[in-house]
Protein backbone atom coordinates (compact mmCIF):
# COMPACT_ATOMS: atom_id res chain seq x y z
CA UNK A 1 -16.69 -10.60 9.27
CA UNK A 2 -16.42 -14.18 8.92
CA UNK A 3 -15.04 -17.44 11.09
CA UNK A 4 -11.52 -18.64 10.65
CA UNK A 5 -10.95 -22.30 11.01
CA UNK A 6 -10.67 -22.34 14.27
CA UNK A 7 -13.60 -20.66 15.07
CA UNK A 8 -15.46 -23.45 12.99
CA UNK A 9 -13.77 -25.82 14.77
CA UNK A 10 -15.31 -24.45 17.72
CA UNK A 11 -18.93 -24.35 16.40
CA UNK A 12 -18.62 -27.59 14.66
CA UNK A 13 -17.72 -29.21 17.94
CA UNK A 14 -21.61 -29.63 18.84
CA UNK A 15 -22.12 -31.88 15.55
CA UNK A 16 -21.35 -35.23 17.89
CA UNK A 17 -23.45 -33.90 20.66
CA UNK A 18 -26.36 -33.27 17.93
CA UNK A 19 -25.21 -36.81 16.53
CA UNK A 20 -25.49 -38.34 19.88
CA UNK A 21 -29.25 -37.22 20.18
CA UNK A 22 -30.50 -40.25 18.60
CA UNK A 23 -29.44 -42.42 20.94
CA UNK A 24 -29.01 -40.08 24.45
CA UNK A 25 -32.05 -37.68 24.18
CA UNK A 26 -30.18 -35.19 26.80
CA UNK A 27 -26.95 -35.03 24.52
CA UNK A 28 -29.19 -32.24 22.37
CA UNK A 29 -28.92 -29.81 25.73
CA UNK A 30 -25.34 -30.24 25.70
CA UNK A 31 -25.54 -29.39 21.97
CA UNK A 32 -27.51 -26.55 23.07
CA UNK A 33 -24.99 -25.09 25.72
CA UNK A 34 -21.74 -25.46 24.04
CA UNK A 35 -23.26 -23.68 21.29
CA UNK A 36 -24.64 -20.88 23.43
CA UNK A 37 -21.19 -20.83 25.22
CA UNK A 38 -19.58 -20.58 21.35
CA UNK A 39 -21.45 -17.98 20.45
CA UNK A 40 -21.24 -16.12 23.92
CA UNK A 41 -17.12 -16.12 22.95
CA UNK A 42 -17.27 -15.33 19.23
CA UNK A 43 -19.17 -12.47 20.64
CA UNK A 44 -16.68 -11.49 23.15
CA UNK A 45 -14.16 -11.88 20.36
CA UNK A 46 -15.79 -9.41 18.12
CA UNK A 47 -16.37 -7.05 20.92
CA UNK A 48 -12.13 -7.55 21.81
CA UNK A 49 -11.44 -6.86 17.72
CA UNK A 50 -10.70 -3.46 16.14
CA UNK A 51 -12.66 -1.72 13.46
CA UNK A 52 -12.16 0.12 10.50
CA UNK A 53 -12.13 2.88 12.01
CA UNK A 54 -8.82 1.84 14.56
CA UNK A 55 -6.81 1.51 11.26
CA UNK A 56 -4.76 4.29 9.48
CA UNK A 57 -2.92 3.05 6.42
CA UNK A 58 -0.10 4.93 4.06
CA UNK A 59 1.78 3.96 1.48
CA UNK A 60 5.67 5.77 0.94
CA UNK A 61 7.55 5.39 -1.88
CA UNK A 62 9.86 7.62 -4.25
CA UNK A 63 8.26 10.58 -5.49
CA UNK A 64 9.75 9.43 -9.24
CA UNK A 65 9.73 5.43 -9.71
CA UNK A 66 12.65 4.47 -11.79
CA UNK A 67 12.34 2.66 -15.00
CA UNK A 68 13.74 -1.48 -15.07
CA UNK A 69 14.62 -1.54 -11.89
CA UNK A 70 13.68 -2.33 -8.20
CA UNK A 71 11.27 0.26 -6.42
CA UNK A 72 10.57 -0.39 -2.71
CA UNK A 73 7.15 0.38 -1.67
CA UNK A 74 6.54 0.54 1.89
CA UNK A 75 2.89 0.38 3.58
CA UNK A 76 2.55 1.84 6.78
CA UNK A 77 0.18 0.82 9.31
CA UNK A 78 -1.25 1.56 12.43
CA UNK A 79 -3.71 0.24 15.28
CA UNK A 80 -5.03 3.04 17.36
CA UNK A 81 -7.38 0.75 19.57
CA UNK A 82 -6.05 -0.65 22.49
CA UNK A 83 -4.99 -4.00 22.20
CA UNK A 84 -2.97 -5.85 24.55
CA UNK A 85 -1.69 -8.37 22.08
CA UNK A 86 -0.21 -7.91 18.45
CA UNK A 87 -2.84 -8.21 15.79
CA UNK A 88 -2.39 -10.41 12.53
CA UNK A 89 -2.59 -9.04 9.60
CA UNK A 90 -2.93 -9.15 5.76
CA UNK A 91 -2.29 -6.46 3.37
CA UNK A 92 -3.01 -6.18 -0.18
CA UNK A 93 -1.99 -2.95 -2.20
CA UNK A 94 -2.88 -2.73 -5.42
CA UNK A 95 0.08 -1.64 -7.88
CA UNK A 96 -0.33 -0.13 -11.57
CA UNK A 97 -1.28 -3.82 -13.63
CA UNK A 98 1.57 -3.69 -15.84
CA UNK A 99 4.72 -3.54 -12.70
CA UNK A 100 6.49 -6.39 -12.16
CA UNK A 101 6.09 -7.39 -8.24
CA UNK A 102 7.71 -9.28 -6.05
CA UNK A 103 6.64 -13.18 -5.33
CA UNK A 104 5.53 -12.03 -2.19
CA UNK A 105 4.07 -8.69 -2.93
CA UNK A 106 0.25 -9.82 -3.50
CA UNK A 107 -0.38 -10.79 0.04
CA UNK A 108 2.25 -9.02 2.84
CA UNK A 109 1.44 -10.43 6.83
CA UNK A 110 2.72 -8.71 9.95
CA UNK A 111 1.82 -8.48 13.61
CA UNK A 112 1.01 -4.94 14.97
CA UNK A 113 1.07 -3.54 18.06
CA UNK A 114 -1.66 -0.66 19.62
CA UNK A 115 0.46 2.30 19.12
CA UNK A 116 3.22 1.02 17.20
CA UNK A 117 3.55 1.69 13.16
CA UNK A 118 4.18 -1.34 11.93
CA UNK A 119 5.91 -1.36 8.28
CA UNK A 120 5.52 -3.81 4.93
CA UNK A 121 7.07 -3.43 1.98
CA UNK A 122 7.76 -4.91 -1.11
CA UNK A 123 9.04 -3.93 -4.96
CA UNK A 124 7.99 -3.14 -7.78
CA UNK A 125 9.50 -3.04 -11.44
CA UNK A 126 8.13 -0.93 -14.06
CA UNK A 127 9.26 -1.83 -17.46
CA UNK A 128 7.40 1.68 -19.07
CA UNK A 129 7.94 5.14 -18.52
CA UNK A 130 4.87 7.43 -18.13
CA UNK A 131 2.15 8.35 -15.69
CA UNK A 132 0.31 5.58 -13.89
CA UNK A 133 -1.42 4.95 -10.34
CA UNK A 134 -1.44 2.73 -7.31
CA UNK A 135 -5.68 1.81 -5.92
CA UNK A 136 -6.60 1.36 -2.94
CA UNK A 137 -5.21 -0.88 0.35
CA UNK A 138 -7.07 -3.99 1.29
CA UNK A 139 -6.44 -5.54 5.27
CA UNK A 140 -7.55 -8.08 6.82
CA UNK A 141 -6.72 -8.69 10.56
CA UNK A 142 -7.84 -11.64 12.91
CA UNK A 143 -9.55 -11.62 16.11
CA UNK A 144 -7.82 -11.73 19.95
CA UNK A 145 -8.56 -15.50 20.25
CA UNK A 146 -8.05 -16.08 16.33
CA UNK A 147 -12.10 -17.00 15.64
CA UNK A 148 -12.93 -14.26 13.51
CA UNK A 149 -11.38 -11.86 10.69
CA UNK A 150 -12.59 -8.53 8.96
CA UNK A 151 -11.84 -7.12 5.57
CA UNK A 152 -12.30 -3.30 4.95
CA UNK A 153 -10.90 -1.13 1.80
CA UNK A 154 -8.78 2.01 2.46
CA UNK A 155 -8.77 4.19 -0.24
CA UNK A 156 -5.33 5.21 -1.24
CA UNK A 157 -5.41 5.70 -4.96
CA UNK A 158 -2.49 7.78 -5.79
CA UNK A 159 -0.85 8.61 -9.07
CA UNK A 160 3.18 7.85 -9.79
CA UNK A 161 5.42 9.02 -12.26
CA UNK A 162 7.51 6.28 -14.21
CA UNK A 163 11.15 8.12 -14.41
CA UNK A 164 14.28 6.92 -16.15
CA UNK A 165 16.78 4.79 -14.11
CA UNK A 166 17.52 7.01 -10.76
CA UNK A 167 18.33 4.10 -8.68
CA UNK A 168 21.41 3.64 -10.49
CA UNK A 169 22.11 7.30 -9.79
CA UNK A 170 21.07 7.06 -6.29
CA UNK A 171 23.64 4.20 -6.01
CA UNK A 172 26.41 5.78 -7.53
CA UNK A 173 26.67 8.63 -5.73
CA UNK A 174 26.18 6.59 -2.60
CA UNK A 175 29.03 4.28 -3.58
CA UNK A 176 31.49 7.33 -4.74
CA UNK A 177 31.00 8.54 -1.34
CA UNK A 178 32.32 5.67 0.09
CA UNK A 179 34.75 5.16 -2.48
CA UNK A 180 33.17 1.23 -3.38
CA UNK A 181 32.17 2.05 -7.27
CA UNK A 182 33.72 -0.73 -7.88
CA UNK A 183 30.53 -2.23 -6.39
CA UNK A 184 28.80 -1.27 -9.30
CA UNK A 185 31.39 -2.71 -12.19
CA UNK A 186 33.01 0.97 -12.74
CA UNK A 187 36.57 1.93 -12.23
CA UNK A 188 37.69 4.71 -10.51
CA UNK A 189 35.89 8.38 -11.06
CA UNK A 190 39.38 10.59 -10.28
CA UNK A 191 41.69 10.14 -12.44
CA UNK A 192 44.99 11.32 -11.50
CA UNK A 193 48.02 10.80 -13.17
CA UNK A 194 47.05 12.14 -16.50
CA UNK A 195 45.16 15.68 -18.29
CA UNK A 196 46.87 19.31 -17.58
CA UNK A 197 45.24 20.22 -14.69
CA UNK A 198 47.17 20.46 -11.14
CA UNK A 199 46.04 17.83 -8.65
CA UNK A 200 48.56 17.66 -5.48
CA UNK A 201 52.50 17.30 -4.89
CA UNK A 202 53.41 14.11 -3.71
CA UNK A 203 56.57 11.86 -3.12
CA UNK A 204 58.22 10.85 -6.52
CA UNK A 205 58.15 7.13 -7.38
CA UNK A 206 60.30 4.99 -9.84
CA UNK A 207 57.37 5.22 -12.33
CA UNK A 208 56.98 8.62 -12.48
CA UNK A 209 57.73 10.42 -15.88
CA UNK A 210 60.60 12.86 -15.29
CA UNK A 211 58.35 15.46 -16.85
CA UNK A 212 56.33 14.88 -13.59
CA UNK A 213 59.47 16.25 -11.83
CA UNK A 214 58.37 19.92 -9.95
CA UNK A 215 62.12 20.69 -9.50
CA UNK A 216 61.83 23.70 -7.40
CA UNK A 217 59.57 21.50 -4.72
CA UNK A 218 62.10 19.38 -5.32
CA UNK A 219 64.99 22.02 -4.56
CA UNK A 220 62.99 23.13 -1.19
CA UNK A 221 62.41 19.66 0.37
CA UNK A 222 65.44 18.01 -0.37
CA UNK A 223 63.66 15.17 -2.58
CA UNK A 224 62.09 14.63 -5.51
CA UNK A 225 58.51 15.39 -5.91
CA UNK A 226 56.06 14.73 -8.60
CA UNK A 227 53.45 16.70 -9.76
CA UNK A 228 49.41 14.48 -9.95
CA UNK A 229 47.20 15.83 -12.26
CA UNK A 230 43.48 15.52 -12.97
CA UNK A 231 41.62 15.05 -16.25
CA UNK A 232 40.70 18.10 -17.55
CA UNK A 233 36.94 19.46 -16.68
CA UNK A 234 34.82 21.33 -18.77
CA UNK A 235 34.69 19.08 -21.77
CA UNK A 236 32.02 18.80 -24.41
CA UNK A 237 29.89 15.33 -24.20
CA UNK A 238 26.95 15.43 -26.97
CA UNK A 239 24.44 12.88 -26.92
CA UNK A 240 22.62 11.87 -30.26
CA UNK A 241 19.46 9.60 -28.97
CA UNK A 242 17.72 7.38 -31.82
CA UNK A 243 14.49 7.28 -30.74
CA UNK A 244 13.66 5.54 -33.98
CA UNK A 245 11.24 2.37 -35.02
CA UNK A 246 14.37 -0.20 -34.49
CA UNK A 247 15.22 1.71 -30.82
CA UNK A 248 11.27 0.80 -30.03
CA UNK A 249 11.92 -3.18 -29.99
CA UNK A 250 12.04 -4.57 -27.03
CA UNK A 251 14.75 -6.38 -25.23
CA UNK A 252 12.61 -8.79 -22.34
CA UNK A 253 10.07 -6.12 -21.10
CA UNK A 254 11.81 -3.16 -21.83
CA UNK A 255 12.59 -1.08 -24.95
CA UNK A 256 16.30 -0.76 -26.63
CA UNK A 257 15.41 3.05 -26.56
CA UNK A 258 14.87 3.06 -22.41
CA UNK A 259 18.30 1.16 -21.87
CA UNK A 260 19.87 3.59 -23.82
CA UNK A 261 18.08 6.26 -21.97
CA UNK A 262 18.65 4.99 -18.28
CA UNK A 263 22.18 4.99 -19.68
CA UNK A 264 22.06 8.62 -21.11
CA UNK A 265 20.91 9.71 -17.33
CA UNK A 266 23.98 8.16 -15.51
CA UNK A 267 26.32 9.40 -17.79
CA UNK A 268 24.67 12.74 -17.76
CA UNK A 269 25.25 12.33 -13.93
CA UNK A 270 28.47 11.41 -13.49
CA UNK A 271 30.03 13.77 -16.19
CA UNK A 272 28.38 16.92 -14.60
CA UNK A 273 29.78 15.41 -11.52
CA UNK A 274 33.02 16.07 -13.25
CA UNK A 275 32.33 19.95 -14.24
CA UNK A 276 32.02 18.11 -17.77
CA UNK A 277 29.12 19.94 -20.21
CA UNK A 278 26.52 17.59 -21.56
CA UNK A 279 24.16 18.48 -24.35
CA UNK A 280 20.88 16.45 -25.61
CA UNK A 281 19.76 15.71 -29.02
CA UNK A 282 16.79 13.07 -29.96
CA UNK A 283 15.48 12.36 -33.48
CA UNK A 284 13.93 10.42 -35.24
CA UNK A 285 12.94 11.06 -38.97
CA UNK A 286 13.85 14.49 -38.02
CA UNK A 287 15.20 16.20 -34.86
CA UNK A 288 12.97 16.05 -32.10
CA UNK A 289 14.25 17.53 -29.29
CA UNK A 290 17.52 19.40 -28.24
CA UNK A 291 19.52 21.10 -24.70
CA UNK A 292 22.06 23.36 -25.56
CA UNK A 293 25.85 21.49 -23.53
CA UNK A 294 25.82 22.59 -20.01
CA UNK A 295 27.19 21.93 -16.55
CA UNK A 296 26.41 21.34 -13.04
CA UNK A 297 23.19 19.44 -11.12
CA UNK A 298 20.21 21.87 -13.14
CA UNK A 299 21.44 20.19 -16.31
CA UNK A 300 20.86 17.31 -15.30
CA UNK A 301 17.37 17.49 -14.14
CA UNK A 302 16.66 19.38 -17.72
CA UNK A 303 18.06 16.07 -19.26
CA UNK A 304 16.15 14.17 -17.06
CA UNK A 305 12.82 15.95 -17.61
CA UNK A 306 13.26 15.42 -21.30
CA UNK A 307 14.24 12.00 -21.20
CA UNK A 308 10.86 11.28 -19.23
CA UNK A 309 8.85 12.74 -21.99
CA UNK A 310 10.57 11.57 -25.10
CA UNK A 311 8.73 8.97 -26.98
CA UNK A 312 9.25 6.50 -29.61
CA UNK A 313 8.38 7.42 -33.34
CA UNK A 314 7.68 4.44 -35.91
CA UNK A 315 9.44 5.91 -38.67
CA UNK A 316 13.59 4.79 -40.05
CA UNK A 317 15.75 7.44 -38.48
CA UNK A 318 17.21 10.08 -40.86
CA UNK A 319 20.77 10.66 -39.81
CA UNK A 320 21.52 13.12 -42.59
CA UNK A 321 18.93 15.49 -41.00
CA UNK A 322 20.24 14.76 -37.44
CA UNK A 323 23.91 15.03 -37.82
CA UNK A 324 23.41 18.28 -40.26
CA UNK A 325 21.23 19.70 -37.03
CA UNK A 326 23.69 18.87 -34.71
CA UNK A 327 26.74 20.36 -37.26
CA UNK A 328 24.73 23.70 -37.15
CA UNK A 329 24.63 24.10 -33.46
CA UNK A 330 27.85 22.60 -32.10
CA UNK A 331 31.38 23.48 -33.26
CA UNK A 332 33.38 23.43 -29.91
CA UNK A 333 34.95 19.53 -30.25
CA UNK A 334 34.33 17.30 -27.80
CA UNK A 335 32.99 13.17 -27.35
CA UNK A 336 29.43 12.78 -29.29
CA UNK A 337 27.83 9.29 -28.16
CA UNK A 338 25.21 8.55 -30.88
CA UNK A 339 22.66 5.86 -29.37
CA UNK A 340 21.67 3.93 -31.93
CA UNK A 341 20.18 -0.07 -33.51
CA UNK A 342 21.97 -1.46 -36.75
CA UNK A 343 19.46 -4.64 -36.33
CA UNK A 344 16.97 -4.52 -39.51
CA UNK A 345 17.78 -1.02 -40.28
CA UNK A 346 18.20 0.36 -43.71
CA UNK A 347 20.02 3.52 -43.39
CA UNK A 348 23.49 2.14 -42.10
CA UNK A 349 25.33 3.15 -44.91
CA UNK A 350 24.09 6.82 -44.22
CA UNK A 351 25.26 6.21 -40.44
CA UNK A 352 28.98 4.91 -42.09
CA UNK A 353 29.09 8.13 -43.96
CA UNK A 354 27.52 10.83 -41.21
CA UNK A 355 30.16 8.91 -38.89
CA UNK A 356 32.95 9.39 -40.97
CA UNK A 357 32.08 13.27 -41.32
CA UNK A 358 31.23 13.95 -37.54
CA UNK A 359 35.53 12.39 -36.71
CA UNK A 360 36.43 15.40 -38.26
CA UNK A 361 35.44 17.60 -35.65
CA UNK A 362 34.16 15.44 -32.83
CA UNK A 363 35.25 12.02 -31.34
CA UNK A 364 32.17 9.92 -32.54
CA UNK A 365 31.61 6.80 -29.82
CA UNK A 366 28.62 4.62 -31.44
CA UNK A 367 26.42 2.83 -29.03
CA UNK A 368 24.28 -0.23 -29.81
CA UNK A 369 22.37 -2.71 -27.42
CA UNK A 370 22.80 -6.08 -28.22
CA UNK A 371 20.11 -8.30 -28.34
CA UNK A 372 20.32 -11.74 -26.38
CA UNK A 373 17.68 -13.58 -28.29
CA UNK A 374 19.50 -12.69 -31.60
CA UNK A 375 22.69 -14.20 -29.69
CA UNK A 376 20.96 -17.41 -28.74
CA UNK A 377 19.00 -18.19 -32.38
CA UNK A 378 22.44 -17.93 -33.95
CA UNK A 379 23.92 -20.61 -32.12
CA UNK A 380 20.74 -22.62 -30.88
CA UNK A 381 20.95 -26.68 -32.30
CA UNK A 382 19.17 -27.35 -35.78
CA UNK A 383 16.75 -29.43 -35.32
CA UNK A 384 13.94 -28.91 -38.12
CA UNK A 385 13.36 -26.76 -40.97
CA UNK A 386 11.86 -24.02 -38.34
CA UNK A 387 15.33 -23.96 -36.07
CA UNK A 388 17.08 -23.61 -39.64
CA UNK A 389 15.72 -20.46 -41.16
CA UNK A 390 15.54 -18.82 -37.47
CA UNK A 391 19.54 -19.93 -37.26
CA UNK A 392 19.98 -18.66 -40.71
CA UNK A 393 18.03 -15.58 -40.26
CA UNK A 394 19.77 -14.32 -37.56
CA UNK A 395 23.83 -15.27 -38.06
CA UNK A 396 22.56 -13.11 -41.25
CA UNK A 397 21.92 -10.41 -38.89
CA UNK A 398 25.12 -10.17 -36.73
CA UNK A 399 26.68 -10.71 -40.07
CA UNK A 400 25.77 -7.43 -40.98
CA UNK A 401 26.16 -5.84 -37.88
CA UNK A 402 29.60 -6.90 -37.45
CA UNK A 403 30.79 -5.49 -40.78
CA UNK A 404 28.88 -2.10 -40.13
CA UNK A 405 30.86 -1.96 -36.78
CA UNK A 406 34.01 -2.83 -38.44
CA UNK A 407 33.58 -0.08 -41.08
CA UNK A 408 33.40 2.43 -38.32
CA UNK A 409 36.18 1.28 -36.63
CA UNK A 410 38.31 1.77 -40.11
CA UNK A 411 37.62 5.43 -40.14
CA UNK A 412 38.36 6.15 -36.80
CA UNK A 413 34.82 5.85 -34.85
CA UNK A 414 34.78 4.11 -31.50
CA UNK A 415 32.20 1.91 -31.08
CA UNK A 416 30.50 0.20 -28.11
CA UNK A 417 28.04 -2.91 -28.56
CA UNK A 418 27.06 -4.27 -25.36
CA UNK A 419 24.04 -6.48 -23.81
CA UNK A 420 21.05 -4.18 -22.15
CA UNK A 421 21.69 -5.19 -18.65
CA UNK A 422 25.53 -4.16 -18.86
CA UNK A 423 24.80 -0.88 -20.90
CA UNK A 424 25.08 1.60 -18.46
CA UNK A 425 28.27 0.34 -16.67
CA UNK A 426 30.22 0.27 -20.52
CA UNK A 427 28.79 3.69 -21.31
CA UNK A 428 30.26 5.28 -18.14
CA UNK A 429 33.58 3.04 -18.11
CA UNK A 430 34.28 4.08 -21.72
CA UNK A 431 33.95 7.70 -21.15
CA UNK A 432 36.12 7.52 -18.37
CA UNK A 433 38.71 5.94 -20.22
CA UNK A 434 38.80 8.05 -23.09
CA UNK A 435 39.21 11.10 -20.55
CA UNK A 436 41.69 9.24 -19.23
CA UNK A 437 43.81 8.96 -22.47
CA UNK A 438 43.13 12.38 -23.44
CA UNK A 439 41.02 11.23 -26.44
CA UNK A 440 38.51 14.03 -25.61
């Protein structure tokens, strides 16, 4: 327990009485009695505050935290003494060391109420995946007439689970309810118009195909009518995750290998969301780990367990080894996305070739995260010899990367090579377009 400032503003208060004694010998009593009357009220205060033991403290979050992104964390607390006004508080909680937290989130204040759960939050951005744990709760509240405050420790050490990106998930399917994905940068999930599989009947329009035409609809309504179709379900969507030394650089605080996995997860969502079949296949040197092309909501928690154990290897990736592995087990065509870095590697001119020999079965789609500080130290000012190399260095860099992408796009590949941040949006968009245009 200790004073606030106010309640050493009140005991300070005698210091011109005890001053005054020098000159006006009775001015000590006075001292005397408005410190006895002081402490007579810091008593009464203490008596008026709540104990430990009229606190009950909880903290709620998500069972899974998601990876590089925003995690509310919500405290709840309680006063079960009676109290007939609110009590101040502080709150401390005491996150895993290496989350990201909000500006606010070392020190959250509220005013509760006897009987009333009072609520604080804040977030929380993990840039890791893995197992790690909140401590313990530290509150401080003040004192009826604001003289005095306590400080006791709850203990609510707890361990969390790091997951890959589900608030993106979580969002999506929110916002596909409502039929706002454009809230999130992607374009429309059904896509009618296109594909061989019957949608609805509906009122023909001047730019309707005549093939469109369902005459004998046509014949009993008096009208023309067009027939909507849907993109076709059931297609085959392989993923090929490097999980390579390159894929283990970071971009900011998080690794080119979790962007491309956060990505992997919402596409894994959103085509079994579409009766699509999705398959998993990381490597590294060698293959690592690999799910057989499946449908529906178990496949993707399969995916998602794997893609919260799969780890980084510090070893080139061999994609001779991969793509033969993947050849072996998959015949069936369909869209393979191979999740990949061309920055510093020295294997690209296997990739060209593996590439080239996956388009004749499968429509190969090669993904790449760009890197923004690469961007920026190819087109920062020169200003010394220092600003030079680091300018020279890295235009030599996207020099190379530019003609590996445009060797893939000569023999047929598709190619995607987008910043981190916007990686998941292009991922989905793209496969939705090439379903769209029947490249699939």
């Amino acid at each position: 327990m200790q004073l606030t400032v106010r309640g050493l503003l009140l005991v300070l208060a005698a210091t011109p009485l005890i001053a005054a004694s020098a000159w006006i010998p009775l001015a000590i009593w006075a001292a005397v009695g408005w410190l006895l009357a002081a402490a007579a009220v810091l008593i009464v205060d203490a008596r008026l505050m709540p104990t430990t033991r009229d606190w009950t403290l909880a903290r709620r979050h998500d069972a899974r935290l998601s990876l590089a992104a925003q995690n509310r964390i919500t405290v709840q607390v309680e006063l079960l003494a009676r109290s007939r006004r609110p009590v101040k508080i502080w709150l401390r909680d005491t996150p895993p060391p290496t989350f990201h937290l909000d500006r606010d989130a070392p020190l959250l204040t509220a005013s509760v109420r006897s009987g009333l759960a009072t609520e604080v939050s804040y977030h929380v951005w993990p840039p890791r995946r893995g197992d790690y744990a909140f401590g313990d709760l530290f509150l401080r509240w003040q004192s009826p007439l604001g003289l005095l405050r306590r400080q006791a420790r709850f203990e609510a050490a707890a361990p969390v689970k790091v997951y890959p990106n589900l608030v993106d998930v979580h969002k999506y399917d929110l916002l596909m309810r409502r039929n706002r994905l454009w809230e999130l940068g992607l374009r429309s999930t059904r896509l009618l118009g296109v594909g061989n599989e019957f949608e609805r009947l509906r009122d023909y329009t001047p730019d309707d195909e005549y093939r469109r035409i369902n005459w004998k609809a046509t014949a009993r309504r008096g009208k023309p009518i067009s027939v909507e179709y849907e993109t076709e379900r059931s297609q085959n969507i392989y993923v090929l995750l490097d999980v390579g030394r390159m894929m283990r650089t970071p971009v900011g605080d998080v690794a080119k290998m979790d962007y491309a996995i956060n990505a992997v997860l919402l596409l894994t969502y959103v085509a079994t969301q579409k009766g699509d079949r999705v398959g998993l296949l990381t490597f590294a040197d060698r293959m690592l780990t690999y799910i057989a092309p499946r449908s529906g909501k178990i496949q993707f928690h399969r995916v998602l367990e794997q893609l919260y154990a799969v780890q980084g290897e510090r070893v080139e990736p061999d994609y001779s080894a991969a793509f033969s592995e993947f050849a072996a087990r998959q015949h069936k065509r369909g869209l393979a996305l191979i999740f990949t870095d061309l920055t510093g590697s020295i294997s690209t001119d296997a990739l060209v070739a593996q590439m080239a020999r996956l388009r004749r079965q499968h429509l190969p789609l090669l993904v790449t995260v760009a890197d923004p500080t690469v961007n920026r130290l190819a087109t920062q000012p020169i200003t010394d010899s220092s600003t030079l190399y680091e300018r020279t260095v890295a235009e030599r860099v996207l020099a190379d990367r530019r003609l590996t992408l445009d060797k893939l796009r000569r023999q047929g590949a598709q190619t995607l090579d987008v910043p981190a941040d916007e990686l998941s949006v292009a991922v989905i968009n793209r496969y939705l377009a090439m379903k769209e245009r029947m490249l699939i």
